[in-house]
Every structure is written in structure tokens, then in C-alpha cells.
PDB file of N, CA and C in Angstrom:
ATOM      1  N   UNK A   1      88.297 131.995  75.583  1.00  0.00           N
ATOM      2  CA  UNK A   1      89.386 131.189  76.083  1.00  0.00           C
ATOM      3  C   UNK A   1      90.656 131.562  75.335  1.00  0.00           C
ATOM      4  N   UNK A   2      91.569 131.478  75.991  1.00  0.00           N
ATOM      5  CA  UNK A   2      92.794 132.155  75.522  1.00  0.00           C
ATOM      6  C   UNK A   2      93.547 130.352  75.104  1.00  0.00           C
ATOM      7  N   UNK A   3      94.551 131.266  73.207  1.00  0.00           N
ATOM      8  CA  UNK A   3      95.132 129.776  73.164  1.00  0.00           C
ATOM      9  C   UNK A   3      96.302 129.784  73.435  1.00  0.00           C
ATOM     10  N   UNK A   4      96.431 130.025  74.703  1.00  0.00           N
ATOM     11  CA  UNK A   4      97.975 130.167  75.025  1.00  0.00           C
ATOM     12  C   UNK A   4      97.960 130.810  76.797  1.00  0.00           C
ATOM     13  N   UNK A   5      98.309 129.755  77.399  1.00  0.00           N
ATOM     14  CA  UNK A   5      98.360 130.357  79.133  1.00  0.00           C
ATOM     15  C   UNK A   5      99.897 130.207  79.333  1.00  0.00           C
ATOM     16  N   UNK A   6     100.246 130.997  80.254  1.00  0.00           N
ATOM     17  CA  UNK A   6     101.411 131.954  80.953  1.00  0.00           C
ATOM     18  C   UNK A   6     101.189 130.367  82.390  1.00  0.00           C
ATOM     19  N   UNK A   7     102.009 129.602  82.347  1.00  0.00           N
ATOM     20  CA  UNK A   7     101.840 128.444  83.785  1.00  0.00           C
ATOM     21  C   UNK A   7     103.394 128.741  84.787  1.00  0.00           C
ATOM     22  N   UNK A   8     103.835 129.612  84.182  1.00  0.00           N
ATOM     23  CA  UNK A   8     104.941 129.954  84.475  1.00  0.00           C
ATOM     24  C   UNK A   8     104.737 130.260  86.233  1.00  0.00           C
ATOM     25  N   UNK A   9     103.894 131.681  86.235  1.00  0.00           N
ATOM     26  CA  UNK A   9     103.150 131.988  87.659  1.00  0.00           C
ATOM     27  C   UNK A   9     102.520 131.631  88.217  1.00  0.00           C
ATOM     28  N   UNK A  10     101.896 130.803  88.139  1.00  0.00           N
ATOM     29  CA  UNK A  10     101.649 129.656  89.004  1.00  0.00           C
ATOM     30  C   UNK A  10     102.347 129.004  89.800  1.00  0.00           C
ATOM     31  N   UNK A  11     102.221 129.114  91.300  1.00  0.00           N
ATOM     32  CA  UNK A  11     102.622 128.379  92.782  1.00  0.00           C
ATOM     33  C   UNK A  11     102.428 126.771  92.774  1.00  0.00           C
ATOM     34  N   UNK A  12     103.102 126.079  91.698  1.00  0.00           N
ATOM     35  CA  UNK A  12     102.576 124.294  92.183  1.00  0.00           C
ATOM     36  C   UNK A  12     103.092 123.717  93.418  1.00  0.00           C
ATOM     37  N   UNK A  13     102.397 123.244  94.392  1.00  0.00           N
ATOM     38  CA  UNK A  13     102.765 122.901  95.599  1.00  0.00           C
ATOM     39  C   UNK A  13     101.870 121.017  95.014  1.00  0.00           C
ATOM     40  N   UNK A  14     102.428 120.530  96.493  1.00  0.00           N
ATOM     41  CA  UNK A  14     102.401 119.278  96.527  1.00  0.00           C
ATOM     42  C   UNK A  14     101.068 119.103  97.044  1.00  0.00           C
ATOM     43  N   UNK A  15     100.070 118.068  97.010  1.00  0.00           N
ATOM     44  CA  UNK A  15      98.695 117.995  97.126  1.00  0.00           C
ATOM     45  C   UNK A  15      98.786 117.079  98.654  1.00  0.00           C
ATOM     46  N   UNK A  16      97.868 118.332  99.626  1.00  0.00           N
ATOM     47  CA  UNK A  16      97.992 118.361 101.017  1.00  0.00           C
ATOM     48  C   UNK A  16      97.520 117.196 101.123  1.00  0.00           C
ATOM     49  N   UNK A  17      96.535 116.417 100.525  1.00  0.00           N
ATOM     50  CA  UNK A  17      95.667 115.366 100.966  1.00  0.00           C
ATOM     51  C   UNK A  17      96.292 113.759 100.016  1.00  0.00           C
ATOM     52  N   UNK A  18      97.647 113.864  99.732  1.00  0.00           N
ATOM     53  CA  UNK A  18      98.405 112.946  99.143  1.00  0.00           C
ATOM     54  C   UNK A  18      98.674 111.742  99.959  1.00  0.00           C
ATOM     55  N   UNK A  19      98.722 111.793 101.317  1.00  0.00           N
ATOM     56  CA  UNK A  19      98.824 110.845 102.083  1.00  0.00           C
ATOM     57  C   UNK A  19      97.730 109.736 102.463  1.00  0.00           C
ATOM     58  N   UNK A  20      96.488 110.455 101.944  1.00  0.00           N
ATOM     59  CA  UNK A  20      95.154 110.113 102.394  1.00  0.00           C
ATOM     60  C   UNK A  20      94.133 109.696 101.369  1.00  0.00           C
ATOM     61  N   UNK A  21      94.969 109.721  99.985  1.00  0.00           N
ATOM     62  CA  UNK A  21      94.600 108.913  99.083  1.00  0.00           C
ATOM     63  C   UNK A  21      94.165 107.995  99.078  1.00  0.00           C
ATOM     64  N   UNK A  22      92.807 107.223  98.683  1.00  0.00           N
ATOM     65  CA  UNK A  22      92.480 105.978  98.069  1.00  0.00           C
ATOM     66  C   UNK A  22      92.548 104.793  97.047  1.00  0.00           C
ATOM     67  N   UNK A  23      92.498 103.749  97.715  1.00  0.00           N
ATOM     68  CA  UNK A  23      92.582 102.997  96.444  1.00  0.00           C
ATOM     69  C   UNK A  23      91.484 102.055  95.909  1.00  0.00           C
ATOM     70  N   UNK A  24      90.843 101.805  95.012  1.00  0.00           N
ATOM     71  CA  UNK A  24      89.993 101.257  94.715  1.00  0.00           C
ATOM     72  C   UNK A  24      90.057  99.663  94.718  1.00  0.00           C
ATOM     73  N   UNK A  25      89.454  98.641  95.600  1.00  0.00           N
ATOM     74  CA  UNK A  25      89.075  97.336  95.480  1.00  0.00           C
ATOM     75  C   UNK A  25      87.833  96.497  95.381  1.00  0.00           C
ATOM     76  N   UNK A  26      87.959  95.278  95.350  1.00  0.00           N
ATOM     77  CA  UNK A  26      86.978  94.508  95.220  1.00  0.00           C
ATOM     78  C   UNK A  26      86.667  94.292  96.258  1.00  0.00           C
ATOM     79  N   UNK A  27      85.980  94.328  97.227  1.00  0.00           N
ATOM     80  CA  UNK A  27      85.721  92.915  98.399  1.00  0.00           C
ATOM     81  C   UNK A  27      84.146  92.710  98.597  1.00  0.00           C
ATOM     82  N   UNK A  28      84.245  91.030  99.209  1.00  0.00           N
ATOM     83  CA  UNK A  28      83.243  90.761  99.452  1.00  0.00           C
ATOM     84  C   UNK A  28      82.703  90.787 100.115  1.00  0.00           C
ATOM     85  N   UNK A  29      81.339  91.385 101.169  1.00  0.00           N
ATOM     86  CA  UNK A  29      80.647  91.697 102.067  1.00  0.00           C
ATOM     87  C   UNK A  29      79.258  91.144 102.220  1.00  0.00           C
ATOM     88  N   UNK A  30      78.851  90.805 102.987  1.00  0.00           N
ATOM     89  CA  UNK A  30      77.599  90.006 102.956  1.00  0.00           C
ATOM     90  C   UNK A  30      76.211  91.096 103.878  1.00  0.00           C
ATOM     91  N   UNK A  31      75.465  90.604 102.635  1.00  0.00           N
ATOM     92  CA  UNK A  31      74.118  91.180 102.743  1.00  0.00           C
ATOM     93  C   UNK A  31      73.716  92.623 103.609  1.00  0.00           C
ATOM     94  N   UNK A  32      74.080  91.488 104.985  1.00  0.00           N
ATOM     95  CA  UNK A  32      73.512  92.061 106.270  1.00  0.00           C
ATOM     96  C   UNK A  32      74.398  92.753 106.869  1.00  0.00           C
ATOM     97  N   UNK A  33      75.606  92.997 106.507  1.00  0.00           N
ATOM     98  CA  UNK A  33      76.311  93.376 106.820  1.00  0.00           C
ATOM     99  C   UNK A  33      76.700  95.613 106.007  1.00  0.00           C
ATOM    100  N   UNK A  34      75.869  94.818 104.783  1.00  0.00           N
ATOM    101  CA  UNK A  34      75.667  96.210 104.065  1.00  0.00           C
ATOM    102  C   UNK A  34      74.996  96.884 104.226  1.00  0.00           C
ATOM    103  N   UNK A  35      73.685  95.923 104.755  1.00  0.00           N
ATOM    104  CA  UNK A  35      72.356  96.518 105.117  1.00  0.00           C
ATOM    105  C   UNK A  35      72.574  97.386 106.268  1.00  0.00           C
ATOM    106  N   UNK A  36      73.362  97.061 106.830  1.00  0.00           N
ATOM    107  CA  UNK A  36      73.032  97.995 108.788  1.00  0.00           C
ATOM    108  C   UNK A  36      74.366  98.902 107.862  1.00  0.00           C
ATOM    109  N   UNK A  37      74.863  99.171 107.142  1.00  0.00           N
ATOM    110  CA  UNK A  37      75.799 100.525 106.800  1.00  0.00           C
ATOM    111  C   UNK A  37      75.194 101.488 105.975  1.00  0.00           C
ATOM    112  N   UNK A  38      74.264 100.678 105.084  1.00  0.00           N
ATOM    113  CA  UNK A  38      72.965 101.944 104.639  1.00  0.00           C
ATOM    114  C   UNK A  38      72.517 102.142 105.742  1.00  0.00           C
ATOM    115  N   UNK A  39      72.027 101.249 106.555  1.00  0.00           N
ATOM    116  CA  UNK A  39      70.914 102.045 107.546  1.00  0.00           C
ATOM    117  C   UNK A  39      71.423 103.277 108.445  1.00  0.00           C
ATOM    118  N   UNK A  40      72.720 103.265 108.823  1.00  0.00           N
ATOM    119  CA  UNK A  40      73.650 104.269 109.166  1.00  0.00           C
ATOM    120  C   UNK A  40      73.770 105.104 108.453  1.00  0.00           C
ATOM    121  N   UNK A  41      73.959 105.085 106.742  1.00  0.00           N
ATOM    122  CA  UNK A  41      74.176 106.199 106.127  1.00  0.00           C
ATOM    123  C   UNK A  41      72.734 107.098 105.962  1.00  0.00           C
ATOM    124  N   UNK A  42      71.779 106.352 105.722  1.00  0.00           N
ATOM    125  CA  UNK A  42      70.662 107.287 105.962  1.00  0.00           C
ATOM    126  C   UNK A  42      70.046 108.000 107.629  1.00  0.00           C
ATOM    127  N   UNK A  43      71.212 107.327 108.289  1.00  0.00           N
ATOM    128  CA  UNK A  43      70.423 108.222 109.284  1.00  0.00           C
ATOM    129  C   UNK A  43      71.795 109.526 109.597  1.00  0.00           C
ATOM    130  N   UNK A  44      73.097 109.029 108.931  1.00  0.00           N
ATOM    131  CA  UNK A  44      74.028 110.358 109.305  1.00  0.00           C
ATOM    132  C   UNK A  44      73.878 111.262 107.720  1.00  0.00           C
ATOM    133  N   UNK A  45      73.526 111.044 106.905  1.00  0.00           N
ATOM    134  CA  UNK A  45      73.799 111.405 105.849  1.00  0.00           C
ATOM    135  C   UNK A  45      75.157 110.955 104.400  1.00  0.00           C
ATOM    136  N   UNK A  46      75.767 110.447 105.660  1.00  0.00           N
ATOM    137  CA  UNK A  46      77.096 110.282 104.606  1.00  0.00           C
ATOM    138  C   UNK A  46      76.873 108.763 104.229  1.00  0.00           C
ATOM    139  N   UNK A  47      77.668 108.669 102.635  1.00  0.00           N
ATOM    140  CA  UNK A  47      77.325 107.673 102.114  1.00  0.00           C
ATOM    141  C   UNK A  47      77.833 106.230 103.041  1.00  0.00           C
ATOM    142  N   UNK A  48      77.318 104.819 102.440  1.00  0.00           N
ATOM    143  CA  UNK A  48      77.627 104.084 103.391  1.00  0.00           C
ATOM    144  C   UNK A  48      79.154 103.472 102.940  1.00  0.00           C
ATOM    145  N   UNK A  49      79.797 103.422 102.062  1.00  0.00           N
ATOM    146  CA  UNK A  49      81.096 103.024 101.757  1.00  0.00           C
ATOM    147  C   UNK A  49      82.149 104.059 102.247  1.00  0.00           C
ATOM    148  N   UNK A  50      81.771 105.196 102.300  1.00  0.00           N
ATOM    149  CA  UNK A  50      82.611 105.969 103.242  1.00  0.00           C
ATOM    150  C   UNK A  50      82.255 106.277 104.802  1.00  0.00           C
ATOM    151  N   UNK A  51      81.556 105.239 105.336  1.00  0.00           N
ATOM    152  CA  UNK A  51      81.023 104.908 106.853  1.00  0.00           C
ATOM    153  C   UNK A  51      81.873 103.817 106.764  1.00  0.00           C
ATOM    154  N   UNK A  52      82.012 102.623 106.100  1.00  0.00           N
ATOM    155  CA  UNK A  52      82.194 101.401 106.028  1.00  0.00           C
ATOM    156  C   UNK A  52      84.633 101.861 105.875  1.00  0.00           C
ATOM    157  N   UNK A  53      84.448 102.723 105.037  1.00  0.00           N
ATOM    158  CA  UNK A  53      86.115 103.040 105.298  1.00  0.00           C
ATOM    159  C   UNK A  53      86.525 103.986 106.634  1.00  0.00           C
ATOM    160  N   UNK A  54      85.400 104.511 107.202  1.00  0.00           N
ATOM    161  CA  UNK A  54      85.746 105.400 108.531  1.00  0.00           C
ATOM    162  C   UNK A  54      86.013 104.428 109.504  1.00  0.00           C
ATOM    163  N   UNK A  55      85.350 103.394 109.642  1.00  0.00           N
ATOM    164  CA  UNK A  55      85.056 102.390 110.384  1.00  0.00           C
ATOM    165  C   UNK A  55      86.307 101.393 110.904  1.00  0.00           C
ATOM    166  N   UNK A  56      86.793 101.312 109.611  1.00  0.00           N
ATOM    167  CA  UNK A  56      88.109 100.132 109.334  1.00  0.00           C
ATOM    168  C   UNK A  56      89.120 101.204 109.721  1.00  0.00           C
ATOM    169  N   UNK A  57      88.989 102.587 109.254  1.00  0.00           N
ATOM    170  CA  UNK A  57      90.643 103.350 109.354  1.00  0.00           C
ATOM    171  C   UNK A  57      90.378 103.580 111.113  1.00  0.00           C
ATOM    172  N   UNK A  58      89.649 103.606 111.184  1.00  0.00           N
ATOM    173  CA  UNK A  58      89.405 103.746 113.157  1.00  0.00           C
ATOM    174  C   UNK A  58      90.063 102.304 113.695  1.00  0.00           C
ATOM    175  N   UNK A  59      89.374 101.412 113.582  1.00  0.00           N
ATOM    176  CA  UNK A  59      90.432 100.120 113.367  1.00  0.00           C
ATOM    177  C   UNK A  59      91.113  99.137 113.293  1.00  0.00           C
ATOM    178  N   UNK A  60      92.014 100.262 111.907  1.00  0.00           N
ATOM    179  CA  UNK A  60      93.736 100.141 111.918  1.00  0.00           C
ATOM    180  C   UNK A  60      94.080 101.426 112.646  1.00  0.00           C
ATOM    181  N   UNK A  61      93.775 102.372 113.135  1.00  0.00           N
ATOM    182  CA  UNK A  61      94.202 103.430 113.833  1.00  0.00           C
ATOM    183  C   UNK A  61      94.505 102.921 115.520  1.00  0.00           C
ATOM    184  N   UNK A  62      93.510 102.604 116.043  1.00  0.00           N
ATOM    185  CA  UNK A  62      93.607 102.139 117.311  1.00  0.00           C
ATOM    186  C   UNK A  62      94.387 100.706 117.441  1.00  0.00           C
ATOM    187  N   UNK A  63      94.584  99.676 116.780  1.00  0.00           N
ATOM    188  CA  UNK A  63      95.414  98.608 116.247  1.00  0.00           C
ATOM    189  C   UNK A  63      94.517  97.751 117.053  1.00  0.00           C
ATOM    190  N   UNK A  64      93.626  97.324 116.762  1.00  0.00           N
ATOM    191  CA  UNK A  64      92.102  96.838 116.962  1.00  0.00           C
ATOM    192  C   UNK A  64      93.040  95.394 117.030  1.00  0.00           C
ATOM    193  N   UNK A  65      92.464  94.580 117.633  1.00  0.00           N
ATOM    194  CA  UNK A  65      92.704  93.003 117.777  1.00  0.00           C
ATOM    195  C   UNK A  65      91.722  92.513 117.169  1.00  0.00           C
ATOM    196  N   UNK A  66      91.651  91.494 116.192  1.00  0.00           N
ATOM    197  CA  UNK A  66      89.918  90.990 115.728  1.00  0.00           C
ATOM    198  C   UNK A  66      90.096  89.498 116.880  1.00  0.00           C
ATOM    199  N   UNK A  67      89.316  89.913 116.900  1.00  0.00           N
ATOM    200  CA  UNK A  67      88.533  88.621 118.257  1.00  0.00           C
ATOM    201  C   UNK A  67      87.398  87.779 117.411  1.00  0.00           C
ATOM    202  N   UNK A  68      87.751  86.357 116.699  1.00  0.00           N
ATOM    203  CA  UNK A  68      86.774  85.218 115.574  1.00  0.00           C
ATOM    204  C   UNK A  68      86.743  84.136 116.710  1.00  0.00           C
ATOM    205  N   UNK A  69      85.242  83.858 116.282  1.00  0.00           N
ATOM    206  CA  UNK A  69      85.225  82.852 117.114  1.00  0.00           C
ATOM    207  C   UNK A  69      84.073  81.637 116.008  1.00  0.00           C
ATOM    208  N   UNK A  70      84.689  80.687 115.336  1.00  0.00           N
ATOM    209  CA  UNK A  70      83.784  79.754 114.790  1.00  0.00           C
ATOM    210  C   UNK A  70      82.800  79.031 115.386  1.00  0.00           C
ATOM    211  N   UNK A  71      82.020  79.249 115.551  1.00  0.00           N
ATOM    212  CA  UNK A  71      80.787  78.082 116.236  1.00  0.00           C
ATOM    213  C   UNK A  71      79.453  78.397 116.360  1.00  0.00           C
TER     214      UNK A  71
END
């Protein structure tokens, strides 16, 4: 290892995937609701918290109406 690098030549560009950044939270989700997003992730492969954020950015993408109904 060299103690001394040349950063001079180096091309720094701006990081393509900056817009699409994450942020880390808390939330609360119930049981059964986690359960059927594993059961999805084991049958696509991909983990289930990044099923569970594909899910929501689909949407807020389409500008989804939530339709609650108490009873």
C-alpha cells in the first residue's frame, strides 16, 4: 500500500443513485401483515422490507387513494 495517493486524477462525479436514497425508520406493522411479505420474499427471492418499500413507492407513484373503512 502506498503512503501517499495522487486524488488529483480522479473523475469525482455526483452519485447517480442520490435521488433514490433511503432513510431509515421505525414503524409499526402487525404480525400478519409481515407474515404474507416474508411469504412473498421467499417465493421472489428478494428480501421482504425491500418488497414492503417496492410496494409503498408503487403507491406514492401512482398517487394511490387509501380507501379505510372501520367496522
Amino acid at each position: 500500500m502506498r503512503e501517499e495517493y495522487d486524488i488529483t486524477s480522479l473523475n469525482p462525479r455526483k452519485n447517480p443513485y442520490a435521488k433514490r436514497l433511503k432513510k431509515q425508520i421505525t414503524i409499526n406493522i402487525d404480525n400478519d401483515t409481515i407474515d404474507y411479505f416474508r411469504e412473498q420474499s421467499e417465493r421472489t427471492g428478494l428480501p421482504y422490507q425491500t418488497l414492503i418499500n417496492l410496494y409503498l413507492a408503487d403507491c406514492a407513484s401512482a398517487r394511490r387513494k387509501l380507501k379505510l373503512s372501520w367496522g
